[in-house]
Structure formats: C-alpha cells, structure tokens
PDB file of N, CA and C in Angstrom:
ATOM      1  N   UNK A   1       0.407 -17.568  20.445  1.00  0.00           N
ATOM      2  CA  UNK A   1      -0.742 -17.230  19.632  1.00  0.00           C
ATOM      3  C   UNK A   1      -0.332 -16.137  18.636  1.00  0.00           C
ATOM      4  N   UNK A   2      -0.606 -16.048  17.938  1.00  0.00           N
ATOM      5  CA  UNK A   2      -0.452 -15.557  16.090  1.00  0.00           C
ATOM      6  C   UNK A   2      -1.565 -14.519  16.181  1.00  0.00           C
ATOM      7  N   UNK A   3      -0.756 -12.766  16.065  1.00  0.00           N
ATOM      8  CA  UNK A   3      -0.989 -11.847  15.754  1.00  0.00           C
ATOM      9  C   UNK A   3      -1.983 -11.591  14.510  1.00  0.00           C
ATOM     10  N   UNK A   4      -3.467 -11.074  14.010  1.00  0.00           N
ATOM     11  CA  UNK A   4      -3.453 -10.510  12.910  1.00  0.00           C
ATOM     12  C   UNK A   4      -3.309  -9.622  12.232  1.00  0.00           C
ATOM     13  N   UNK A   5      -3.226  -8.979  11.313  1.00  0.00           N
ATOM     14  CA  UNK A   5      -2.319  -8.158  10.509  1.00  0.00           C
ATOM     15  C   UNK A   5      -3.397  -6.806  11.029  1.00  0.00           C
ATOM     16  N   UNK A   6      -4.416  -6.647  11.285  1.00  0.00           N
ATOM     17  CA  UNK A   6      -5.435  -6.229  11.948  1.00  0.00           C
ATOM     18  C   UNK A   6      -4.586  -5.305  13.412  1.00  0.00           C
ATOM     19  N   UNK A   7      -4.372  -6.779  14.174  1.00  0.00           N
ATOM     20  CA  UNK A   7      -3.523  -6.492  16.043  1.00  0.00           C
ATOM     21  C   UNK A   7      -2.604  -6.016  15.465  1.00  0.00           C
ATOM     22  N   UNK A   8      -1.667  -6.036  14.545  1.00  0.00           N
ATOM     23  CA  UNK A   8      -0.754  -5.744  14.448  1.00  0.00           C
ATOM     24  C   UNK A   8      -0.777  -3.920  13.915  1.00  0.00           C
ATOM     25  N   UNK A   9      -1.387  -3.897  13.237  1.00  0.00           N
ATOM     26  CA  UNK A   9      -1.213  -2.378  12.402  1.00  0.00           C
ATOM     27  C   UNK A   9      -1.592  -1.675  13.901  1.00  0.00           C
ATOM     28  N   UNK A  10      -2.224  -1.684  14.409  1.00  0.00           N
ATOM     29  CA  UNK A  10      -3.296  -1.091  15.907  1.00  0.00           C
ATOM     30  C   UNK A  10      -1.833  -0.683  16.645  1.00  0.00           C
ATOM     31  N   UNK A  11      -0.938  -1.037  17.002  1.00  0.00           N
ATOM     32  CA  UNK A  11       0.386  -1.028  17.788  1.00  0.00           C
ATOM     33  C   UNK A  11       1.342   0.104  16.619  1.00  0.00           C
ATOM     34  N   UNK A  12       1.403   0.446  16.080  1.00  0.00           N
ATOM     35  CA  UNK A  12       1.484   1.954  14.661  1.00  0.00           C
ATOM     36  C   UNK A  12       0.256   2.847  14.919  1.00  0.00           C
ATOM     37  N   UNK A  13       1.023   3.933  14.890  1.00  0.00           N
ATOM     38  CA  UNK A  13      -0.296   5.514  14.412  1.00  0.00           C
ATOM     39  C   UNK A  13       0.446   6.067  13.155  1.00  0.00           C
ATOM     40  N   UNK A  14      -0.562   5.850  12.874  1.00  0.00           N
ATOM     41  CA  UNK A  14      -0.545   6.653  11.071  1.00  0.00           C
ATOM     42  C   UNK A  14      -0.859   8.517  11.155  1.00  0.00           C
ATOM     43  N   UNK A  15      -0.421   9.123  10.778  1.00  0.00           N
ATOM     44  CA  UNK A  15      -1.008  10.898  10.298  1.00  0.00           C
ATOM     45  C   UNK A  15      -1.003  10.690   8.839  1.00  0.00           C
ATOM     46  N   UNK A  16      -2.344  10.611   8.226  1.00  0.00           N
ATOM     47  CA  UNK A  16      -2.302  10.515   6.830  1.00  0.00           C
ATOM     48  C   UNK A  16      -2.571  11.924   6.546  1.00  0.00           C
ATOM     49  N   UNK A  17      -1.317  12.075   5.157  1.00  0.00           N
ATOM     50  CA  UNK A  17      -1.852  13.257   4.718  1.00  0.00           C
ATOM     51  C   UNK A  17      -2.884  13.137   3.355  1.00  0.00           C
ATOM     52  N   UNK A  18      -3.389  14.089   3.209  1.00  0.00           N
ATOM     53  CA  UNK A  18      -4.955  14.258   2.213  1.00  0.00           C
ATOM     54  C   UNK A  18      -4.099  13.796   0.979  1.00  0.00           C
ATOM     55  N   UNK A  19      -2.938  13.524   0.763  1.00  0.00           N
ATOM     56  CA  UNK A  19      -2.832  13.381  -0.780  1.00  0.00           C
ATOM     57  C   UNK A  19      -1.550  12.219  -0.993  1.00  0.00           C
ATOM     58  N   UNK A  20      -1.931  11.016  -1.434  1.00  0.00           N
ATOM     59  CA  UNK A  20      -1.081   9.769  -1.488  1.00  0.00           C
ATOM     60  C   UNK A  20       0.122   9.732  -1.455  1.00  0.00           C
ATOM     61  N   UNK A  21       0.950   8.992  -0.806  1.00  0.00           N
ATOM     62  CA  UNK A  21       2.510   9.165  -1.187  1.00  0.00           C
ATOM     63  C   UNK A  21       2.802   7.695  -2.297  1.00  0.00           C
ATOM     64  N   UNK A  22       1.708   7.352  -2.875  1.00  0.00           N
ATOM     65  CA  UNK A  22       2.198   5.903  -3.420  1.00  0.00           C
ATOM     66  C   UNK A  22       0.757   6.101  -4.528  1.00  0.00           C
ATOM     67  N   UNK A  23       1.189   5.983  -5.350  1.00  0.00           N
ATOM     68  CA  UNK A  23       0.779   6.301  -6.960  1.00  0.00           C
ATOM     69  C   UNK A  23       0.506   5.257  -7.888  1.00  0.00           C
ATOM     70  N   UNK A  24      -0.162   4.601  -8.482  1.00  0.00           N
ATOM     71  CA  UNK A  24      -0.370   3.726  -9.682  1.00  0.00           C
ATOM     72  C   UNK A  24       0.077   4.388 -10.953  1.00  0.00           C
ATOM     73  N   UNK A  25       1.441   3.954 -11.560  1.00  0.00           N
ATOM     74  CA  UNK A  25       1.291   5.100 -12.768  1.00  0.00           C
ATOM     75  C   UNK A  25       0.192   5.225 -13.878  1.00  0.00           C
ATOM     76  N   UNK A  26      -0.120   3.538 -14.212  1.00  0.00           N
ATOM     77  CA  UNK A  26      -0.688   3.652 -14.986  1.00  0.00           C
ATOM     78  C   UNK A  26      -1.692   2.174 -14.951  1.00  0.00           C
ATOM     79  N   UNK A  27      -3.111   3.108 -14.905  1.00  0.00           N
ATOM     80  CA  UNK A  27      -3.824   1.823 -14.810  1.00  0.00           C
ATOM     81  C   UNK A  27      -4.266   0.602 -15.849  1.00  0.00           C
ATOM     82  N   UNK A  28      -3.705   1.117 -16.952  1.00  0.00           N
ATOM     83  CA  UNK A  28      -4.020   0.249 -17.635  1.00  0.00           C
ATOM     84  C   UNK A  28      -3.127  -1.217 -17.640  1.00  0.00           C
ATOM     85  N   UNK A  29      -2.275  -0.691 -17.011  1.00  0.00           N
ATOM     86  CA  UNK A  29      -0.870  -2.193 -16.410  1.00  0.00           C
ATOM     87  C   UNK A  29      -1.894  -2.731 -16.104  1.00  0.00           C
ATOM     88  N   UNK A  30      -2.178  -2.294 -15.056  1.00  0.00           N
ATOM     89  CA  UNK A  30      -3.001  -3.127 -13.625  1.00  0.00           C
ATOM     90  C   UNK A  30      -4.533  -3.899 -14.331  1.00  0.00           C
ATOM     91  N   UNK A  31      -4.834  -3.391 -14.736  1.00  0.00           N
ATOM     92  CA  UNK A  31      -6.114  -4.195 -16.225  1.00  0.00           C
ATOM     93  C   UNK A  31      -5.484  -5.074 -16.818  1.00  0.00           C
ATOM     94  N   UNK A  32      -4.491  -5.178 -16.803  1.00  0.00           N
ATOM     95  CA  UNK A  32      -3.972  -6.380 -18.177  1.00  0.00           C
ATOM     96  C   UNK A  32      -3.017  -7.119 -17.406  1.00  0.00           C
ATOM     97  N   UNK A  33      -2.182  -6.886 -15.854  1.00  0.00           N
ATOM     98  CA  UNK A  33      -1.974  -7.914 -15.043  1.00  0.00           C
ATOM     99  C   UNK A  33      -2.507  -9.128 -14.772  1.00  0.00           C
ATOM    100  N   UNK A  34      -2.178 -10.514 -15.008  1.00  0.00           N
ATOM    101  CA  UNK A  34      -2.652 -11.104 -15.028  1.00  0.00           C
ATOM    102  C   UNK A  34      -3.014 -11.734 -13.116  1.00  0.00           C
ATOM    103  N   UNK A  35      -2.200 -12.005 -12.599  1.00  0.00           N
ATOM    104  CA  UNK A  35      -1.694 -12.219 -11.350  1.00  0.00           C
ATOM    105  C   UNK A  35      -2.031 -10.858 -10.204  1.00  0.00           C
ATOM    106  N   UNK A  36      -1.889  -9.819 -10.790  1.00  0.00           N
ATOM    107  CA  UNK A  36      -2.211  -8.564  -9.367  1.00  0.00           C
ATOM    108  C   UNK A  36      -1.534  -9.407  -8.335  1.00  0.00           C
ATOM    109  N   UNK A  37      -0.067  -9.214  -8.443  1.00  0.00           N
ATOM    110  CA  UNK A  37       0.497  -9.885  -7.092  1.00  0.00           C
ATOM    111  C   UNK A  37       0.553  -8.440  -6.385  1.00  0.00           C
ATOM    112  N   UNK A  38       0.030  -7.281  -6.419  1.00  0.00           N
ATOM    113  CA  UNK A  38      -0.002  -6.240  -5.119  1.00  0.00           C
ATOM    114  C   UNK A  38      -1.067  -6.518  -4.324  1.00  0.00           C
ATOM    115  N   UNK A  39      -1.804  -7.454  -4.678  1.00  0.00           N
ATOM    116  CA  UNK A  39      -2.918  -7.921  -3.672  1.00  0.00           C
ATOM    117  C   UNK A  39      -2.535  -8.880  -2.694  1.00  0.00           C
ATOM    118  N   UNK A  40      -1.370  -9.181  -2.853  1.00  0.00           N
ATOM    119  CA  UNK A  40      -0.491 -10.510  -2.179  1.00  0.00           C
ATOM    120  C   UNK A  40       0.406  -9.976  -1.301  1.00  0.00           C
ATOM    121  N   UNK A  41       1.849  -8.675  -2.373  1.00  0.00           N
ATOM    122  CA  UNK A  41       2.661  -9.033  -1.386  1.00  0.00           C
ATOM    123  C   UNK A  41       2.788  -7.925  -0.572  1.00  0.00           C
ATOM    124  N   UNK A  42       1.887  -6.834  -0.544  1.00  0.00           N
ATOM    125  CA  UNK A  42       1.931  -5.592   0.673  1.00  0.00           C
ATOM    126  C   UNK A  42       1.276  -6.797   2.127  1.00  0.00           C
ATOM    127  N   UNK A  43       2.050  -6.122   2.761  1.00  0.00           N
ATOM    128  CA  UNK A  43       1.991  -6.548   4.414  1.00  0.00           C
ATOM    129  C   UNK A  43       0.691  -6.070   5.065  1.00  0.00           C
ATOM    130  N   UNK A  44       0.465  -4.694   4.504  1.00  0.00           N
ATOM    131  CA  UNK A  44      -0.771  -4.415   5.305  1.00  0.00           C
ATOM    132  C   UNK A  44      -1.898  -3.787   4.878  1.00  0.00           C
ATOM    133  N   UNK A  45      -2.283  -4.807   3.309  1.00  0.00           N
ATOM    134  CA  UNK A  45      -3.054  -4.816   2.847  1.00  0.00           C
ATOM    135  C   UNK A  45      -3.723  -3.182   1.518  1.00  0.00           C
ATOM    136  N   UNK A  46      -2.854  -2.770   1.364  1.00  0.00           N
ATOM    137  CA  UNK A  46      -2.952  -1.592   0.688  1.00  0.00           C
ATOM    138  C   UNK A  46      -3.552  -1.584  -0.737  1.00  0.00           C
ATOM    139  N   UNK A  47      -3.370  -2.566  -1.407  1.00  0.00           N
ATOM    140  CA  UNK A  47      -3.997  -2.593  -2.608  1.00  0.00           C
ATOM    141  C   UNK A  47      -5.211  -3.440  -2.758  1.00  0.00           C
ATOM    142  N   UNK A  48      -5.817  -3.221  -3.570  1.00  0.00           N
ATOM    143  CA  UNK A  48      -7.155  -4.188  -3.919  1.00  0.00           C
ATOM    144  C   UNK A  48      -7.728  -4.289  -5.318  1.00  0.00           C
ATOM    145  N   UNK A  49      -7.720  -5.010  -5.667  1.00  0.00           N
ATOM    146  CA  UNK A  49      -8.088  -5.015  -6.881  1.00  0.00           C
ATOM    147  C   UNK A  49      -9.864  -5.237  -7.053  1.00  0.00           C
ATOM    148  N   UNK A  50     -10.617  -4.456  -7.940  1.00  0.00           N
ATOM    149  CA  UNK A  50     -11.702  -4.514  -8.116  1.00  0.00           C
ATOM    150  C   UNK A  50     -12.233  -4.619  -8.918  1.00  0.00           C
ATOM    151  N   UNK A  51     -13.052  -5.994  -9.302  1.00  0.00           N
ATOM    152  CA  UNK A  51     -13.274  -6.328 -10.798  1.00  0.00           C
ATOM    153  C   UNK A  51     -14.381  -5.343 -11.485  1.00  0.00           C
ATOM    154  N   UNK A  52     -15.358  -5.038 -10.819  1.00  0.00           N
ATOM    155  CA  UNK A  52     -16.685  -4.217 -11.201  1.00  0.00           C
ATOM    156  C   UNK A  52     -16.049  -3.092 -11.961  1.00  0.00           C
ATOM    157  N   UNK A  53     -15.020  -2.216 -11.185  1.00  0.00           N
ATOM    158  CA  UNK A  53     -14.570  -0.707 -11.870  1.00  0.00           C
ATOM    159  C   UNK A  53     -13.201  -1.056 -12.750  1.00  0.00           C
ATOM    160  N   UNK A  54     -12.710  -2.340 -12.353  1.00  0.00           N
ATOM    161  CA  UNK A  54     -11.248  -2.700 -13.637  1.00  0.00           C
ATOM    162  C   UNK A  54      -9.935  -1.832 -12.585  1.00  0.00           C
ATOM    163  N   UNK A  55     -10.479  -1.896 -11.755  1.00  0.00           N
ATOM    164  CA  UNK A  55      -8.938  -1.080 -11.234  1.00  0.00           C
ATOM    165  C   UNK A  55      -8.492  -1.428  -9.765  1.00  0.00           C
ATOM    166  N   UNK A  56      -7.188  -0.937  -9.470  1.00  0.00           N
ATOM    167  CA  UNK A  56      -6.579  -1.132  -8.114  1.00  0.00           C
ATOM    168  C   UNK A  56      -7.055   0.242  -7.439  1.00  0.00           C
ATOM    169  N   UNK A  57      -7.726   0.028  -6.284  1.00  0.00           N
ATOM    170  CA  UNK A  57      -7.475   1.220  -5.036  1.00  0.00           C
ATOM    171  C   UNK A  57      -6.562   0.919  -4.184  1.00  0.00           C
ATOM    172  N   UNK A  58      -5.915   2.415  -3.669  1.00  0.00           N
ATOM    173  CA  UNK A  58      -5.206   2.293  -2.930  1.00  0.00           C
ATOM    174  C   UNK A  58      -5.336   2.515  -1.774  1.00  0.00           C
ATOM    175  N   UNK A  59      -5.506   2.145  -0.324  1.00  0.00           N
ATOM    176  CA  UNK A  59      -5.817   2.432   0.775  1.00  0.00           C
ATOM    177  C   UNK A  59      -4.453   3.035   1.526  1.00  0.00           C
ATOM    178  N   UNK A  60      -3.445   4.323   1.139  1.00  0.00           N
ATOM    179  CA  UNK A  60      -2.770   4.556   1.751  1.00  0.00           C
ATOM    180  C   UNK A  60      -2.106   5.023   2.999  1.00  0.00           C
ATOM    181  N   UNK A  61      -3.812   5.300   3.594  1.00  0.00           N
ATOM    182  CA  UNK A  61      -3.758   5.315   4.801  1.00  0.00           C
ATOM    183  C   UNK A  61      -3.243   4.147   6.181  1.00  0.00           C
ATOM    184  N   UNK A  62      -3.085   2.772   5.222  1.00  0.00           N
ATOM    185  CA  UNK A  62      -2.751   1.833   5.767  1.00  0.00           C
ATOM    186  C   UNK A  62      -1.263   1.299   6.075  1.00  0.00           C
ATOM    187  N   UNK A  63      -0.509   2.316   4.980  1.00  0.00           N
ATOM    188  CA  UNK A  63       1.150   1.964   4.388  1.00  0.00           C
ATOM    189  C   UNK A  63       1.796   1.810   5.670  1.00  0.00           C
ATOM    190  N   UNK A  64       2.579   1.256   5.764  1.00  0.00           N
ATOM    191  CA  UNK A  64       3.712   1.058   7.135  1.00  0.00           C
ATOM    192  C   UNK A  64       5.055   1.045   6.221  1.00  0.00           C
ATOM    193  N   UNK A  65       5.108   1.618   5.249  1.00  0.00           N
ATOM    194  CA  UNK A  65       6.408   2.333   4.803  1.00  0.00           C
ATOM    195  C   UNK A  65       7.515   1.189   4.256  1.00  0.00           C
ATOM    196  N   UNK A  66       7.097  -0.015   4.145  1.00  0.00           N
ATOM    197  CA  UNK A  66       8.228  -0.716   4.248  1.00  0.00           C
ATOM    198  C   UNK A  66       9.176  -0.835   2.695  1.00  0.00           C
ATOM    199  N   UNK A  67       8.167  -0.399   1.783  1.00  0.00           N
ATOM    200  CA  UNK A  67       8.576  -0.034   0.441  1.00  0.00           C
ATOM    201  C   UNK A  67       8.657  -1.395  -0.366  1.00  0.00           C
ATOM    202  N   UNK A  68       7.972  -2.497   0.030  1.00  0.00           N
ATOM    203  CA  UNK A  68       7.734  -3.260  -0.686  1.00  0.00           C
ATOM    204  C   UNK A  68       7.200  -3.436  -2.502  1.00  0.00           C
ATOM    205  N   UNK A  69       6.163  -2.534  -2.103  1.00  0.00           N
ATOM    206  CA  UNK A  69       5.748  -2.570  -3.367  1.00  0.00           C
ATOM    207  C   UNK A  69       6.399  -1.919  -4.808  1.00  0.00           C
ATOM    208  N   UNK A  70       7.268  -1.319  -4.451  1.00  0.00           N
ATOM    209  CA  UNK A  70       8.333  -0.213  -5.554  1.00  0.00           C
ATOM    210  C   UNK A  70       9.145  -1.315  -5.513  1.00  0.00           C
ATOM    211  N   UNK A  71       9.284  -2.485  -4.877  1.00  0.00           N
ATOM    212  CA  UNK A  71      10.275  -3.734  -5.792  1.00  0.00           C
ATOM    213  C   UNK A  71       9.309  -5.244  -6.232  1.00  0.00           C
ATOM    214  N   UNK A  72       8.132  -5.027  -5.408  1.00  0.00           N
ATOM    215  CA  UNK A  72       7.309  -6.371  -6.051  1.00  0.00           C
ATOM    216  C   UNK A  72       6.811  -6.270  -7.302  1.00  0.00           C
ATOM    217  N   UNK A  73       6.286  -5.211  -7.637  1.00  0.00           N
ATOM    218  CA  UNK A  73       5.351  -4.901  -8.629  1.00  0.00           C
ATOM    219  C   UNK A  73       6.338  -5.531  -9.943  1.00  0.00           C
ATOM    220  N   UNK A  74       5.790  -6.285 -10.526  1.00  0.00           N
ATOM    221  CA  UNK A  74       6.658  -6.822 -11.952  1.00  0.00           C
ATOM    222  C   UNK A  74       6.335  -5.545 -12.463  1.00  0.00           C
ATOM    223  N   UNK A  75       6.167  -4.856 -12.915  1.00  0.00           N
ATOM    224  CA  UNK A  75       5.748  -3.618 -14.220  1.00  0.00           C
ATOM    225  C   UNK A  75       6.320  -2.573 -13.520  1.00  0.00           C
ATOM    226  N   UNK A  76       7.017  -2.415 -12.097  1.00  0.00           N
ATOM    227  CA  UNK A  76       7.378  -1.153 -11.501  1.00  0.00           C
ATOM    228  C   UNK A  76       6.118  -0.127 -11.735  1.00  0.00           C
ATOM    229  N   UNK A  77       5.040  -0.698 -11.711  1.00  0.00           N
ATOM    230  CA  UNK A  77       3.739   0.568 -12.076  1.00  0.00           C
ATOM    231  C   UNK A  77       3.389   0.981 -10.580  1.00  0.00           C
ATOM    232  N   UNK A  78       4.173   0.971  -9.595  1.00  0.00           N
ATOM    233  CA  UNK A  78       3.967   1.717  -8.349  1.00  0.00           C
ATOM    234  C   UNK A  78       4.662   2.369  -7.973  1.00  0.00           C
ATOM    235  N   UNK A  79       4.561   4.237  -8.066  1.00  0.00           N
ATOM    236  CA  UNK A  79       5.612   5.090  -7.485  1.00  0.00           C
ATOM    237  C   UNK A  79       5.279   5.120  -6.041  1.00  0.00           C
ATOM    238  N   UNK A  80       6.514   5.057  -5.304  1.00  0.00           N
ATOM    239  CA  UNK A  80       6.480   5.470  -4.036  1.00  0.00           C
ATOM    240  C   UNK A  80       7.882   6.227  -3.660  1.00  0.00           C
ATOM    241  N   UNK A  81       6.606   6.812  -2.804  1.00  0.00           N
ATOM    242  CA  UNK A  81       7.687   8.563  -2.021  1.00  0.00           C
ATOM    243  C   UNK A  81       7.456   8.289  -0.743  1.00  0.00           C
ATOM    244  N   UNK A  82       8.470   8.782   0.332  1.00  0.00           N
ATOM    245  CA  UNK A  82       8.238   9.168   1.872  1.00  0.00           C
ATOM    246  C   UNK A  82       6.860   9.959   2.149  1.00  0.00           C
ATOM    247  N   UNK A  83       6.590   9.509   2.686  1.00  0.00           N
ATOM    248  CA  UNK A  83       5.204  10.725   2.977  1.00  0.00           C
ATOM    249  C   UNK A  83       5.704  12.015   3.753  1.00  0.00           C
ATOM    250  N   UNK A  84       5.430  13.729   3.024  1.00  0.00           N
ATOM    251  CA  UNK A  84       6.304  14.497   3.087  1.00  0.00           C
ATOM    252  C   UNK A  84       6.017  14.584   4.910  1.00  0.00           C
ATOM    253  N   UNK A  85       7.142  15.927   5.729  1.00  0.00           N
ATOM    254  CA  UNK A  85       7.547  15.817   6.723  1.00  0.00           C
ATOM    255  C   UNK A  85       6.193  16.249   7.897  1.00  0.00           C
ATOM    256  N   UNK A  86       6.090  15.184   8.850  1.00  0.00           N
ATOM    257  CA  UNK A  86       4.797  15.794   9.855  1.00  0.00           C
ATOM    258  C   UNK A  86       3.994  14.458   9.150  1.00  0.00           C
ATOM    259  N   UNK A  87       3.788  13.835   8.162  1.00  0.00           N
ATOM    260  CA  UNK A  87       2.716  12.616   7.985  1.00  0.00           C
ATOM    261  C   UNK A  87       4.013  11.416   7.964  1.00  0.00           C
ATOM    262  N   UNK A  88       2.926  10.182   7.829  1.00  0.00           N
ATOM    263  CA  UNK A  88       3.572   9.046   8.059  1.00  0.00           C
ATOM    264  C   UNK A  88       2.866   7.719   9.286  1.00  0.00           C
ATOM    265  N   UNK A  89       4.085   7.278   9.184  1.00  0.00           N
ATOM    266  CA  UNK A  89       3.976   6.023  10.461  1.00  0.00           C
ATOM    267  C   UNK A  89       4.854   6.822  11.453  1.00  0.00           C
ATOM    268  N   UNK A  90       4.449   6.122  12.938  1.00  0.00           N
ATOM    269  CA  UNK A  90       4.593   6.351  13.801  1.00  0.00           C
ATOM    270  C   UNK A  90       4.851   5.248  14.688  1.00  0.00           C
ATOM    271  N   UNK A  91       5.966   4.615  15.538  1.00  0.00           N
ATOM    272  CA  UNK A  91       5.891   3.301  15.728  1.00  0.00           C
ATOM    273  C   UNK A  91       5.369   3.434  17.421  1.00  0.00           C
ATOM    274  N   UNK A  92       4.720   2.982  18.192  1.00  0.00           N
ATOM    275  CA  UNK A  92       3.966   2.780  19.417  1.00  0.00           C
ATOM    276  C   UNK A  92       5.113   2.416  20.028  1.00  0.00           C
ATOM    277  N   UNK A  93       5.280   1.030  19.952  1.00  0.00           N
ATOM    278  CA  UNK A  93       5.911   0.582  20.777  1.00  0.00           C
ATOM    279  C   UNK A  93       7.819   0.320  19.796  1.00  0.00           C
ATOM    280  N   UNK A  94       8.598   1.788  20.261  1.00  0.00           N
ATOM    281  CA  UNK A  94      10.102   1.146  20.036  1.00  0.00           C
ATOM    282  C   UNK A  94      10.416   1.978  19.174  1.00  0.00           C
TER     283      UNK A  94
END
C-alpha cells in the first residue's frame, strides 16, 4: 500500500525558523510563467500558485531540504539556503 505525501512528511520533524530559507526572487517571473512547474516538481508540496493575488506562496515550513527547486525552476527565480544552524529537518526514523 502507497504512502501519501501527507504519511510521509509526519515520519520528519521540522523546527521552522520565523524567517524563510527559500526566497522567490522575483515575482513578476512567476506572473508571466506560463507552466508554474514549482507546483509540480517540489516533493512536499511547498509552492502554490494563486490566481486571485497573481502570486506563488511559499509554505516553507514544509521543505524537506532536498533542493529541488534551485534546479527545477526554468528562470532559477528560487533562492535557496540551508536553514541557518538549530532549524531545519529532522529525520525520525534513520
């Protein structure tokens, strides 16, 4: 039986710190993207695109670090940093 991305994050503890480690540089990319493939290819759901306000939020409290998005993004319009020392992922099991 097939995990959801849901069961899965639950088995990780996150310590988010108050201030993002993963940045949009510039939103006006993300307005004129046609595709928003960051709605696709993060694993655990971190971006969203929202038509009402024209923009991506970021839910970084969700990141599992894998650094996907600093190579998917066609426009490189996503900085990402380690989350500084004491925040982060935390793996449960291993």
């Amino acid at each position: 039986m097939s995990q959801t991305i849901e069961e899965r994050l639950y088995t990780i503890r996150y310590k988010a710190d108050d201030k993002s480690h993963l940045i949009i540089t510039d939103h006006n990319v993300c307005e004129n993207c046609r595709d928003k493939p960051c709605n696709h290819f993060c694993p655990s759901d971190v971006y969203l695109w929202h038509d009402v306000e024209r923009m991506t939020s970021v839910a970084y409290e969700n990141c599992i670090e894998c650094g996907t998005c600093r190579l998917a993004c066609p426009y490189y319009n996503i900085e990402w940093v380690y989350p500084k020392g004491g925040y982060g992922i935390t793996y449960r099991y291993g």
